[in-house]
N, C-alpha and C. Protein backbone atom coordinates (compact mmCIF):
# COMPACT_ATOMS: atom_id res chain seq x y z
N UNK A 1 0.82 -1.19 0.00
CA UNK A 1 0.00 0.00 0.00
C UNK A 1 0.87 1.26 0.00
N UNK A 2 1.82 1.44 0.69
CA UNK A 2 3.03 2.80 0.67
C UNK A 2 3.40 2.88 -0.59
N UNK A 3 3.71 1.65 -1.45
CA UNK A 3 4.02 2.32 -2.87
C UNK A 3 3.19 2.56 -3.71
N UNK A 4 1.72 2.22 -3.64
CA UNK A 4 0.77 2.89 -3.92
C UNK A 4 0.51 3.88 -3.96
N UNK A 5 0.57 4.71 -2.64
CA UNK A 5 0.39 5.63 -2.02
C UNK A 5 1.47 6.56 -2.66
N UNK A 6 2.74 5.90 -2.43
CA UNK A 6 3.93 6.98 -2.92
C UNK A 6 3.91 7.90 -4.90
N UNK A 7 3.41 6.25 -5.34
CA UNK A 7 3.00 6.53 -6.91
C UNK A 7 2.34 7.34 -6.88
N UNK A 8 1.05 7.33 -6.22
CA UNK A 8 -0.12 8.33 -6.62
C UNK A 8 0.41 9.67 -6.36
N UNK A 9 1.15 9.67 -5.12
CA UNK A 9 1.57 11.04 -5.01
C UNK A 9 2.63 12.01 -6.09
N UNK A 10 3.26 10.57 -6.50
CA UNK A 10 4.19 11.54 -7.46
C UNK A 10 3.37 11.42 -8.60
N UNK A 11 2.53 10.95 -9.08
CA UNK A 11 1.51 11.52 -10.11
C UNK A 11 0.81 12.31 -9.71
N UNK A 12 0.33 12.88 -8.70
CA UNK A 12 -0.54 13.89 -8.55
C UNK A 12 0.53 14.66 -8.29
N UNK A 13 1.65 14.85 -8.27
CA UNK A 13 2.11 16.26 -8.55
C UNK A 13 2.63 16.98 -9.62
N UNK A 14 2.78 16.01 -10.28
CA UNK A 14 3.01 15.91 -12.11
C UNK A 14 1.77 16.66 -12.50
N UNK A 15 0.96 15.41 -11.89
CA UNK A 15 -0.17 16.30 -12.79
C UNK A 15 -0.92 17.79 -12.22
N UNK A 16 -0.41 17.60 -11.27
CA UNK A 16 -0.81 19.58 -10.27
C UNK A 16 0.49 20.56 -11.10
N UNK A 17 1.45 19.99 -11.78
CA UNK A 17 2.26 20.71 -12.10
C UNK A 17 2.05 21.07 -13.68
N UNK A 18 1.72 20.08 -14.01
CA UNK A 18 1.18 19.97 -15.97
C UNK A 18 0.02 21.14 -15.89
N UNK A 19 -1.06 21.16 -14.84
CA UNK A 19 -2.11 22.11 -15.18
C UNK A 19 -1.48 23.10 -14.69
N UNK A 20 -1.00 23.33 -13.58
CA UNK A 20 -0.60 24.90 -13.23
C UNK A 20 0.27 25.37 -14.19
N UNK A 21 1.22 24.87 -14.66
CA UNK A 21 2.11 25.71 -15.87
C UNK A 21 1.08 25.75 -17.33
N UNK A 22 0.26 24.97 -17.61
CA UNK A 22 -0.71 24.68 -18.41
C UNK A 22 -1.78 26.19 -18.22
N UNK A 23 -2.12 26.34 -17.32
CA UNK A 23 -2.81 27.08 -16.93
C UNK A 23 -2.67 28.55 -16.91
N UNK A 24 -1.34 28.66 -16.37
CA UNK A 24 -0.66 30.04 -16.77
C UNK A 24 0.00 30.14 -18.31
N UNK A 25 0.61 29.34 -18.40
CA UNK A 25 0.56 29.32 -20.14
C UNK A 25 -0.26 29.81 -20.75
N UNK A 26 -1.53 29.28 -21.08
CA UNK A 26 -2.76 29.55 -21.43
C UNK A 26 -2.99 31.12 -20.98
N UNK A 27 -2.73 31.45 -19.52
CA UNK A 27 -3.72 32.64 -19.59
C UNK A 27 -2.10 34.00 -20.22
N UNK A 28 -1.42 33.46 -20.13
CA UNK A 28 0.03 34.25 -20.74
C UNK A 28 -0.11 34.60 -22.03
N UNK A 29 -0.38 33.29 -23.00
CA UNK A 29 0.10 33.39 -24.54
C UNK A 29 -1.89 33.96 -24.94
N UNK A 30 -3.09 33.96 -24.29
CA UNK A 30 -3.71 34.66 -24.58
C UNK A 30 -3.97 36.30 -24.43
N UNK A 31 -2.73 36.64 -23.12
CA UNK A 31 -3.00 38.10 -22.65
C UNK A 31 -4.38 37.66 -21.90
N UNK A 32 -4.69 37.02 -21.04
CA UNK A 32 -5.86 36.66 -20.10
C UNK A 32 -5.07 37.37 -18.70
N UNK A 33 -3.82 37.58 -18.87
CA UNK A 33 -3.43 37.95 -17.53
C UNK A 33 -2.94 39.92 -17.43
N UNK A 34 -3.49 40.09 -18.74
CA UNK A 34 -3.53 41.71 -19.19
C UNK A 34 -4.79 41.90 -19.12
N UNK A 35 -4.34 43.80 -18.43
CA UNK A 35 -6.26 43.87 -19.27
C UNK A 35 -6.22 44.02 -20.93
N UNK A 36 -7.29 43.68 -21.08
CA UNK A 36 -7.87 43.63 -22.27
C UNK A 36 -8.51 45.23 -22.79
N UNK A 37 -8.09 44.79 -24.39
CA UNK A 37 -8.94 45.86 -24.64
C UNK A 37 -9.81 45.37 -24.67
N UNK A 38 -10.45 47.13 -24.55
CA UNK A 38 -12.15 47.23 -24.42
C UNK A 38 -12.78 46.36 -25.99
N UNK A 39 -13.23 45.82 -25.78
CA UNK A 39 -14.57 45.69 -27.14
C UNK A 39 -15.81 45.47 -26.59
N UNK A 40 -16.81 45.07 -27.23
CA UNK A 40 -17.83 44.76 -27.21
C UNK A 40 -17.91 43.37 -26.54
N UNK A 41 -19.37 43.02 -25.73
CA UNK A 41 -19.41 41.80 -25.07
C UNK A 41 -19.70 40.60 -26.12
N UNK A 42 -20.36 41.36 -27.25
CA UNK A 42 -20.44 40.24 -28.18
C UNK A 42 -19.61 39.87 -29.52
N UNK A 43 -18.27 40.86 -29.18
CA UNK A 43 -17.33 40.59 -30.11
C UNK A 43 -16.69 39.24 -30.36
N UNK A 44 -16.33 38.98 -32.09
CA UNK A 44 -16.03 37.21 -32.06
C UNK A 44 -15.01 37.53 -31.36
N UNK A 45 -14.20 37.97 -31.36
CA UNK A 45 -12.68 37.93 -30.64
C UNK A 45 -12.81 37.49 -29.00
N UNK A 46 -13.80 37.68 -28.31
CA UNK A 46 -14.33 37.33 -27.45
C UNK A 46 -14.77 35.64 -27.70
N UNK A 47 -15.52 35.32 -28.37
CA UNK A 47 -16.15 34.10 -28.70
C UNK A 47 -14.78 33.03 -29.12
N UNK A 48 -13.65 33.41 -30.12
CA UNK A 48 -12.47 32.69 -30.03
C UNK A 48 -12.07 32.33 -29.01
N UNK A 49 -11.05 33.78 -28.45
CA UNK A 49 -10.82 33.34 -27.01
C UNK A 49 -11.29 32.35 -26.29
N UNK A 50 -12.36 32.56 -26.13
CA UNK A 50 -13.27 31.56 -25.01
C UNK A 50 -13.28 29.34 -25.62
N UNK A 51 -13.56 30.09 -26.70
CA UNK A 51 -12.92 28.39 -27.96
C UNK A 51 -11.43 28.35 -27.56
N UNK A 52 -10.62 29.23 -27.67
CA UNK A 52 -9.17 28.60 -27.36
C UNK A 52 -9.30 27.89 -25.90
N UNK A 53 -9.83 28.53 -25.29
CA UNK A 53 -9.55 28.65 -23.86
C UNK A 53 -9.83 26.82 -23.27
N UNK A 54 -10.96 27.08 -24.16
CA UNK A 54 -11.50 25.54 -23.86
C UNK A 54 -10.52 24.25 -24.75
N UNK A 55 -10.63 24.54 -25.56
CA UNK A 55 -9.42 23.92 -25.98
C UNK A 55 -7.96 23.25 -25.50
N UNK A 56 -7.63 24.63 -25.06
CA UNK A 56 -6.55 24.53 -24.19
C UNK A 56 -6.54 23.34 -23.14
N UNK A 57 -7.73 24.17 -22.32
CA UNK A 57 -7.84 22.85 -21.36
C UNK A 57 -8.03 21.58 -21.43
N UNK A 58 -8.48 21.29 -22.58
CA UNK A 58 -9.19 20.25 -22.65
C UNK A 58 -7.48 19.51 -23.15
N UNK A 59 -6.80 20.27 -24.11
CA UNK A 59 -5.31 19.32 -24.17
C UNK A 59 -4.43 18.85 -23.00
N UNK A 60 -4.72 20.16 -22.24
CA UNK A 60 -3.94 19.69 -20.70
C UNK A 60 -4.75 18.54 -19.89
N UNK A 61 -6.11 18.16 -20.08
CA UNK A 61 -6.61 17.18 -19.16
C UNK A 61 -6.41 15.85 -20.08
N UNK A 62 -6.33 16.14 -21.20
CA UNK A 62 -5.48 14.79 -22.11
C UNK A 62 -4.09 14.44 -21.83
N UNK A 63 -3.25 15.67 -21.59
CA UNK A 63 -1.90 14.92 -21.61
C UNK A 63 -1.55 14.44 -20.17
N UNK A 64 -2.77 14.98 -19.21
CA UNK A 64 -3.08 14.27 -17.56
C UNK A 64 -3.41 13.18 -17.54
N UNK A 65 -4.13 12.51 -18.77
CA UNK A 65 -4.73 11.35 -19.21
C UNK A 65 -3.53 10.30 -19.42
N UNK A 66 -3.13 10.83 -20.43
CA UNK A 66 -1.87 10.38 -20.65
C UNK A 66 -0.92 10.03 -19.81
N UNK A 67 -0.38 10.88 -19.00
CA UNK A 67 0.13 10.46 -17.67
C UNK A 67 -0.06 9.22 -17.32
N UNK A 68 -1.00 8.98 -16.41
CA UNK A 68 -1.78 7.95 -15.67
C UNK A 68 -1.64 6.64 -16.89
N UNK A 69 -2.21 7.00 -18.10
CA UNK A 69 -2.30 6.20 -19.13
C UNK A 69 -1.28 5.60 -19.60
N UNK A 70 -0.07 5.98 -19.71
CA UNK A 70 1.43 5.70 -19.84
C UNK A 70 2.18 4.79 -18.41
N UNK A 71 1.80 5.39 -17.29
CA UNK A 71 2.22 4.83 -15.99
C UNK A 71 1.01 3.40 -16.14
N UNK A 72 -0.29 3.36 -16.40
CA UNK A 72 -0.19 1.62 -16.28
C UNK A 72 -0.22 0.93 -17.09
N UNK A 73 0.45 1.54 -18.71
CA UNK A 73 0.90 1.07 -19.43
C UNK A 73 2.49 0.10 -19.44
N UNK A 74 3.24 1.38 -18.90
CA UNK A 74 4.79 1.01 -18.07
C UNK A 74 4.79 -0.02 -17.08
N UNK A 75 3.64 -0.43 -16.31
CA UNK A 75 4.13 -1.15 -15.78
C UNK A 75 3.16 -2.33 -16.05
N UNK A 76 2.44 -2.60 -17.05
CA UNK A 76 1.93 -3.73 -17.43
C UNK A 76 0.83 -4.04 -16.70
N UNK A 77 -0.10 -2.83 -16.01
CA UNK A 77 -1.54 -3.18 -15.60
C UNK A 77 -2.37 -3.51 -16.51
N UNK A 78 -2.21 -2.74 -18.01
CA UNK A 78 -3.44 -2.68 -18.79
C UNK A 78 -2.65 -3.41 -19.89
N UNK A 79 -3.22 -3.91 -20.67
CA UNK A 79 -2.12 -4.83 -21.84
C UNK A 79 -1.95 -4.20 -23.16
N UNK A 80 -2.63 -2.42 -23.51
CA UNK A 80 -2.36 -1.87 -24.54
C UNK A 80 -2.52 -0.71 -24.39
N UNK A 81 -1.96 0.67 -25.08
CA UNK A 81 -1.84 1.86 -24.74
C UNK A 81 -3.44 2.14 -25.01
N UNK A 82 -4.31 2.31 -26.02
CA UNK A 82 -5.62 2.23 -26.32
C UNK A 82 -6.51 1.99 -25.08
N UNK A 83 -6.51 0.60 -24.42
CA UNK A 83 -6.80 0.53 -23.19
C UNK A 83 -6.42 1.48 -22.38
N UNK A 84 -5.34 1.19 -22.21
CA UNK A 84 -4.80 2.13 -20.57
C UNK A 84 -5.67 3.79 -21.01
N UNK A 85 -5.52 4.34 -21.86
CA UNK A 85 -6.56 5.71 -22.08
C UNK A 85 -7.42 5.73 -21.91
N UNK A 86 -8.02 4.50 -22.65
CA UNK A 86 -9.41 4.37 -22.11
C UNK A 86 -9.89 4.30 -20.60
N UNK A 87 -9.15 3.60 -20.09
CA UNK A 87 -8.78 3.16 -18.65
C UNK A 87 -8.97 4.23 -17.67
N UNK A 88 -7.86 4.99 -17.87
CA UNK A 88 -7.56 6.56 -17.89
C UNK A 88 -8.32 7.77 -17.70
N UNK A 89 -9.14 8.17 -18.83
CA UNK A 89 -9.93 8.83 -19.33
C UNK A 89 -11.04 8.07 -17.79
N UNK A 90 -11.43 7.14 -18.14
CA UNK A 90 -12.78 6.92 -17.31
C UNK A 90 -12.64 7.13 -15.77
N UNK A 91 -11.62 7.04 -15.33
CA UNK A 91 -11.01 6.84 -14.13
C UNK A 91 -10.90 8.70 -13.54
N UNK A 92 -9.84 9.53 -14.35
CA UNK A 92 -10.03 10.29 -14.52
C UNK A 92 -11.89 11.79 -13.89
N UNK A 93 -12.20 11.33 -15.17
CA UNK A 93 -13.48 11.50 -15.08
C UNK A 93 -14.60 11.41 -14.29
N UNK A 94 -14.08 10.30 -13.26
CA UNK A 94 -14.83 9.55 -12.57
C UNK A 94 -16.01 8.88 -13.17
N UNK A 95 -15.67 8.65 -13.92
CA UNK A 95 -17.02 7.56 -14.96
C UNK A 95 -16.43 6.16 -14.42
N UNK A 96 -15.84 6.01 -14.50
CA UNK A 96 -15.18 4.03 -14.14
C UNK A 96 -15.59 3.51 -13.20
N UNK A 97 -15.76 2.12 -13.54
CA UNK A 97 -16.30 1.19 -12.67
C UNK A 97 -15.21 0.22 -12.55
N UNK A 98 -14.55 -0.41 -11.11
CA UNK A 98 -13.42 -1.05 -10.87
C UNK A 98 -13.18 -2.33 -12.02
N UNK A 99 -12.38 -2.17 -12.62
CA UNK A 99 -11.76 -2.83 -13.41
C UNK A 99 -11.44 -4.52 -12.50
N UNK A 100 -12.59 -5.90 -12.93
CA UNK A 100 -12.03 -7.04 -12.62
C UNK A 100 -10.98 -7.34 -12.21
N UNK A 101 -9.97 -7.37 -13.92
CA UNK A 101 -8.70 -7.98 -13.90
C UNK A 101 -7.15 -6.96 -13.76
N UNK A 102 -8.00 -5.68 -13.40
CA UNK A 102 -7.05 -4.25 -13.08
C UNK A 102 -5.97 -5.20 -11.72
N UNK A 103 -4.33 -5.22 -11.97
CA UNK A 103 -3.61 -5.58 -10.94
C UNK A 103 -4.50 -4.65 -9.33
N UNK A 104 -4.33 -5.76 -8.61
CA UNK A 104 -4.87 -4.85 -6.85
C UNK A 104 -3.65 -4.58 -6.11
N UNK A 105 -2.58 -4.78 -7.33
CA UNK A 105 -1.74 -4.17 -6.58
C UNK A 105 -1.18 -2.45 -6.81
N UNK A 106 -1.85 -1.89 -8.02
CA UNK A 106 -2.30 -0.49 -8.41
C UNK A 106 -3.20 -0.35 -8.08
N UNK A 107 -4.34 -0.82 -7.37
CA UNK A 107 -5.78 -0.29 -7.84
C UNK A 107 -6.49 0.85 -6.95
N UNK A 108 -5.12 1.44 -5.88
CA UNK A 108 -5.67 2.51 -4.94
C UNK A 108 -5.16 3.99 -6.15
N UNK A 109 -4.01 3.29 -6.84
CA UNK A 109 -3.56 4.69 -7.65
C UNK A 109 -4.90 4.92 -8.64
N UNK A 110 -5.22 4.42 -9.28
CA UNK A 110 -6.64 4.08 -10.55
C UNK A 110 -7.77 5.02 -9.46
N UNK A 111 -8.03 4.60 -7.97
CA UNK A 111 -8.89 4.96 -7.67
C UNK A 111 -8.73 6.61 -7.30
N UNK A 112 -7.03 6.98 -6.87
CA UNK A 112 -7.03 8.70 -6.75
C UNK A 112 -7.24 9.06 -7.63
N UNK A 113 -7.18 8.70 -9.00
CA UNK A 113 -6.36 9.29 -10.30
C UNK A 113 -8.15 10.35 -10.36
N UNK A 114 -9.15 9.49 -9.93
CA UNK A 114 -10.59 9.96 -10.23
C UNK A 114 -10.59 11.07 -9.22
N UNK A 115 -9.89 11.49 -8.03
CA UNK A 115 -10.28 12.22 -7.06
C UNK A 115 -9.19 13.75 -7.93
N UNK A 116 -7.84 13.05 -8.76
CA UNK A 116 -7.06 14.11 -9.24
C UNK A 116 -7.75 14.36 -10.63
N UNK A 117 -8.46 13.99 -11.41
CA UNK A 117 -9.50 14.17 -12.29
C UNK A 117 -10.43 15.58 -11.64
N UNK A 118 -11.21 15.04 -10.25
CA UNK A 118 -12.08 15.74 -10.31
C UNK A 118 -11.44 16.90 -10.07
N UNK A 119 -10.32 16.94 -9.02
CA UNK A 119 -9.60 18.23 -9.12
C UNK A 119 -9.79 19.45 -9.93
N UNK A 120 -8.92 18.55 -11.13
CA UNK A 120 -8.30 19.57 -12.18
C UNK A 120 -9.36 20.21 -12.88
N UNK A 121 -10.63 19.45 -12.89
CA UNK A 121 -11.92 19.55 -13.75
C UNK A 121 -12.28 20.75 -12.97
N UNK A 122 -12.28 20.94 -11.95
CA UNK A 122 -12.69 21.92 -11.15
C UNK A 122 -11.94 23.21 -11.37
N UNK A 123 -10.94 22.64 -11.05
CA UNK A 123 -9.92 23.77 -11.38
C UNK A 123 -9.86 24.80 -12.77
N UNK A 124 -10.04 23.79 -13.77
CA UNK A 124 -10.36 24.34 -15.45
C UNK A 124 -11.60 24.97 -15.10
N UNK A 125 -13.00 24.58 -14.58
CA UNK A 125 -13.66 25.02 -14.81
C UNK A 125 -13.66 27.04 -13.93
N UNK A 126 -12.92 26.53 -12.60
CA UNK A 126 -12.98 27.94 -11.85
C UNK A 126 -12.10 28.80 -13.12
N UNK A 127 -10.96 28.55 -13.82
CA UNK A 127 -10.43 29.32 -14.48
C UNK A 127 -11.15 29.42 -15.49
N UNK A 128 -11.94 28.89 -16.36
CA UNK A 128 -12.98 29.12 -17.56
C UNK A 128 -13.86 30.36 -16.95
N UNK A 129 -14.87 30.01 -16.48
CA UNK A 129 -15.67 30.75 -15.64
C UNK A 129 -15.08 32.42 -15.27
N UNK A 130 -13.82 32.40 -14.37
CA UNK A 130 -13.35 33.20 -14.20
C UNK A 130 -12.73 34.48 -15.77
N UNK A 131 -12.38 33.72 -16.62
CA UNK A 131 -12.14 34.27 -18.02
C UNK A 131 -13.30 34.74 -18.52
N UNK A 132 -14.29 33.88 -18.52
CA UNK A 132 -15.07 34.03 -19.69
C UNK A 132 -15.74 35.45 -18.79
N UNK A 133 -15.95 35.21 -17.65
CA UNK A 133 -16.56 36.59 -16.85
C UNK A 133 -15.90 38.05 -17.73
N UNK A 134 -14.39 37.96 -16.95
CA UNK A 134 -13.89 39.20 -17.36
C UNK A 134 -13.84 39.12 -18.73
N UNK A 135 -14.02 38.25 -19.96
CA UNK A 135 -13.99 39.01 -21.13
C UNK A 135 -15.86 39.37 -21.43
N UNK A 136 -16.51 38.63 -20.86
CA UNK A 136 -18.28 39.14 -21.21
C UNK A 136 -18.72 40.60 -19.93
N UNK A 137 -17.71 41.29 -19.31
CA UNK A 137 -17.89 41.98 -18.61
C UNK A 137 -17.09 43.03 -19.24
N UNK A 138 -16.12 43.38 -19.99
CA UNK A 138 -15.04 44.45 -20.27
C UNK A 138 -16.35 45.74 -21.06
């Protein structure tokens, strides 16, 4: 159980580290962390933005996917990369239902990976929310 425990932790800081630089990235290379010029609330330039934005995130909670997806690939929990994403992704998400023939000797990491899922989901969403405000408010 400690190296369970120890794994999950060094994946959840990978992956607390992939979104936070992810995150500021994002709000950097859009100028989300400038003010903005003024336009209109219903300007497309507004409506892009808000498409990148989502975008964005949505690559960083893939290559979080990935993560996890690669680690029980590496060590031969899941028997194909396709799987393990799939795996991943659901787990993630918290959509998954305990995997039968999933090793029990990973299966506490599989079960944080859904609590560091809901995290980040949260997290994207407070920063979406928070964007999309200040650009439908300028």
């Amino acid at each position: 159980m400690i190296l369970q425990l120890a794994t999950a932790a060094m994946l959840m800081v990978l992956t607390a580290l992939i979104h936070g630089l992810g995150v500021v990235g994002i709000a950097h290379w859009l100028g989300l962390d400038r003010r903005q010029r003024k336009v209109g609330r219903l300007h497309p330039r507004n409506a892009l933005i808000l498409c990148l934005v989502a975008l964005l995130l949505l690559s960083l909670h893939l290559a979080e996917i990935a993560l996890f997806a690669g680690f029980y690939f590496l060590i031969g929990a899941l028997p194909d990369l396709e799987f393990a994403l799939f795996f991943s992704a659901s787990a993630y998400s918290t959509l998954a239902s305990p995997e039968a023939d999933f090793p029990q000797a990973w299966r506490l990491v599989a079960a944080l990976e859904g609590l560091v899922g809901f995290l980040m989901i949260g997290w994207s969403t407070a920063f979406f929310v928070t964007d999309m405000n200040k650009l439908l408010r300028e």
